[in-house]
Protein backbone atom coordinates (compact mmCIF):
# COMPACT_ATOMS: atom_id res chain seq x y z
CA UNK A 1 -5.22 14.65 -2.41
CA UNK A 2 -2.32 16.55 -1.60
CA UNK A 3 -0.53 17.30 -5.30
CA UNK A 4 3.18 17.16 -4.33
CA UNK A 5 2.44 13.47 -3.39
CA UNK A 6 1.47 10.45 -5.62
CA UNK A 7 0.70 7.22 -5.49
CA UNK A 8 3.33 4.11 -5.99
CA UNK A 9 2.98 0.49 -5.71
CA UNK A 10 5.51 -1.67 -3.36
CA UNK A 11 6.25 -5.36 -3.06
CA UNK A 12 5.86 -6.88 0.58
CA UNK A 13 6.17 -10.53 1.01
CA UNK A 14 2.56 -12.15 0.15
CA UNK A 15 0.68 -12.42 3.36
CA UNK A 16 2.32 -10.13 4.47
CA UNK A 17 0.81 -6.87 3.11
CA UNK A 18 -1.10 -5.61 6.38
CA UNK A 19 2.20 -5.97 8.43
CA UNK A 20 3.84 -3.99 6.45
CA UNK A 21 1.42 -1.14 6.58
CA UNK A 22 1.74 -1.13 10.14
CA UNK A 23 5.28 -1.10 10.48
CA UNK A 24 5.44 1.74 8.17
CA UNK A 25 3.47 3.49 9.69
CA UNK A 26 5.01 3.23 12.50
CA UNK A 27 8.10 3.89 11.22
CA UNK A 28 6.82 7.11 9.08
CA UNK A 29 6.06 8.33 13.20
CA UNK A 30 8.98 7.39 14.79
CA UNK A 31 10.89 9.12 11.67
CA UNK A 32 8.55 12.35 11.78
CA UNK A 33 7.50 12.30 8.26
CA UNK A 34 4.21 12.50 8.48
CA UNK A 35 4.58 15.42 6.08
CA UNK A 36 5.68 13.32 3.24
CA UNK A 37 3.99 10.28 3.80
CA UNK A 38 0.23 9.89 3.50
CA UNK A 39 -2.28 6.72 3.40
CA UNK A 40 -0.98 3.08 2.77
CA UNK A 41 -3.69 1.47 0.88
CA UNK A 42 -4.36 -2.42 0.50
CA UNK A 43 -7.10 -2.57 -1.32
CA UNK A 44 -9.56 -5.18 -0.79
CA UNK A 45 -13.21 -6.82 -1.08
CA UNK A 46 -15.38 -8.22 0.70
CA UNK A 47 -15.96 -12.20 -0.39
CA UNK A 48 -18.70 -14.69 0.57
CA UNK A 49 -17.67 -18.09 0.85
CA UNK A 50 -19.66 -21.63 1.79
CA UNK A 51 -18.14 -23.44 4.36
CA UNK A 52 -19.77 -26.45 6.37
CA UNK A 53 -23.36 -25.03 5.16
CA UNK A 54 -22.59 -21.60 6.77
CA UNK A 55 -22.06 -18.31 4.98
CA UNK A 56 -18.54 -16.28 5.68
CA UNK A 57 -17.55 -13.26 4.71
CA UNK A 58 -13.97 -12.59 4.21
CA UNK A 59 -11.83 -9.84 2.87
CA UNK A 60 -9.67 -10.66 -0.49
CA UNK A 61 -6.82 -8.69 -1.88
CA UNK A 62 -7.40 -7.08 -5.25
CA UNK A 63 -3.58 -7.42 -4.92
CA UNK A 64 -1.56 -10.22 -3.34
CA UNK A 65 2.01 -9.09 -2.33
CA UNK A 66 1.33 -4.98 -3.33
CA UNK A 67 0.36 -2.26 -0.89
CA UNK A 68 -0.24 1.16 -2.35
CA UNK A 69 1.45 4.20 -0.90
CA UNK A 70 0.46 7.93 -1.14
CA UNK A 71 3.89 9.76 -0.91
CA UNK A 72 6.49 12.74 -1.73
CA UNK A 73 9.49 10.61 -3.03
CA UNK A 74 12.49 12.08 -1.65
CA UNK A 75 15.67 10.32 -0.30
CA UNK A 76 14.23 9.74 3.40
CA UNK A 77 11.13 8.45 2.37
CA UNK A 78 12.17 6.37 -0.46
CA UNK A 79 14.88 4.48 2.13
CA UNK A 80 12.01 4.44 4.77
CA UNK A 81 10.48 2.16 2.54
CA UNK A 82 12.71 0.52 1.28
CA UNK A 83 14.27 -0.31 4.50
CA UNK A 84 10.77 -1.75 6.34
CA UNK A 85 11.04 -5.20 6.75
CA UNK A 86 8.63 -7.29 4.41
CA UNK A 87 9.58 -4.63 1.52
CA UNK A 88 11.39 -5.86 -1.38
CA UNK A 89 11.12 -2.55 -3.36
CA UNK A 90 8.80 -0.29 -5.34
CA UNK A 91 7.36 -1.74 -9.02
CA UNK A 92 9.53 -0.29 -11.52
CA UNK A 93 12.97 -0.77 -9.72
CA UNK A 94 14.97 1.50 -8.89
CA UNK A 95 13.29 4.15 -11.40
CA UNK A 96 9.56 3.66 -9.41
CA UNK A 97 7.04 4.86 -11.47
CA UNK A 98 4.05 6.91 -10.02
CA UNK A 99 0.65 5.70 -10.92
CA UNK A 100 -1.77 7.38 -13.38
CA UNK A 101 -4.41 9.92 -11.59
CA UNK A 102 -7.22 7.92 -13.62
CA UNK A 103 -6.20 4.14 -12.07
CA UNK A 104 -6.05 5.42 -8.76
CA UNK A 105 -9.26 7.09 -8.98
CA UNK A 106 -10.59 3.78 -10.46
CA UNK A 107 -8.90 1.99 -7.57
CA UNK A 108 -10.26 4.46 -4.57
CA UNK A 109 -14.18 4.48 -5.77
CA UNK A 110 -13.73 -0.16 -5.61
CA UNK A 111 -12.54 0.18 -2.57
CA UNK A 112 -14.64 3.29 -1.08
């Protein structure tokens, strides 16, 4: 992990979390800031369910309505996000708080 960039948590629109990781990533191309920008995370896990006698597996969000990115905050990028559609904004408001090195490492090795 690069150590310039950390990890925050945005809002997207519930349902709507895998969208937004796409557009953003397209977005973070089309912008060039690649750089700044690294992995959008959703994290999920893998749930059996019982349906008509059969067995499906499907994936379930740790997280409804969150999406986990691994960036630089400058002005660009934090308007980048902010601007994607689906995004309502980062947790914390307008002062967007970086998560702890320990919860993301908890949160990579459930999802890894």
């Amino acid at each position: 992990m690069d150590s310039t960039k950390k990890w925050y948590i945005i809002h997207t629109y519930s349902g709507y979390e895998r969208k937004v990781a796409e557009s953003l990533m397209n977005r973070i191309q089309a912008y060039d800031l690649g750089d700044c920008v690294g992995q959008i995370l959703i994290p999920t896990e893998d749930v059996v369910e019982l349906k008509r006698n059969k067995k499906q597996v499907r994936k379930r969000k740790f997280f409804p309505g969150y999406a986990l990115v691994n960036m630089e905050v400058n002005n660009e990028t934090y308007w980048l996000i902010r601007n994607t559609q689906g995004v309502t904004g980062f947790l914390g408001g307008v002062k967007h708080i970086a998560l702890p090195e320990s919860e993301i490492k908890g949160l990579l090795d459930l999802v890894a």
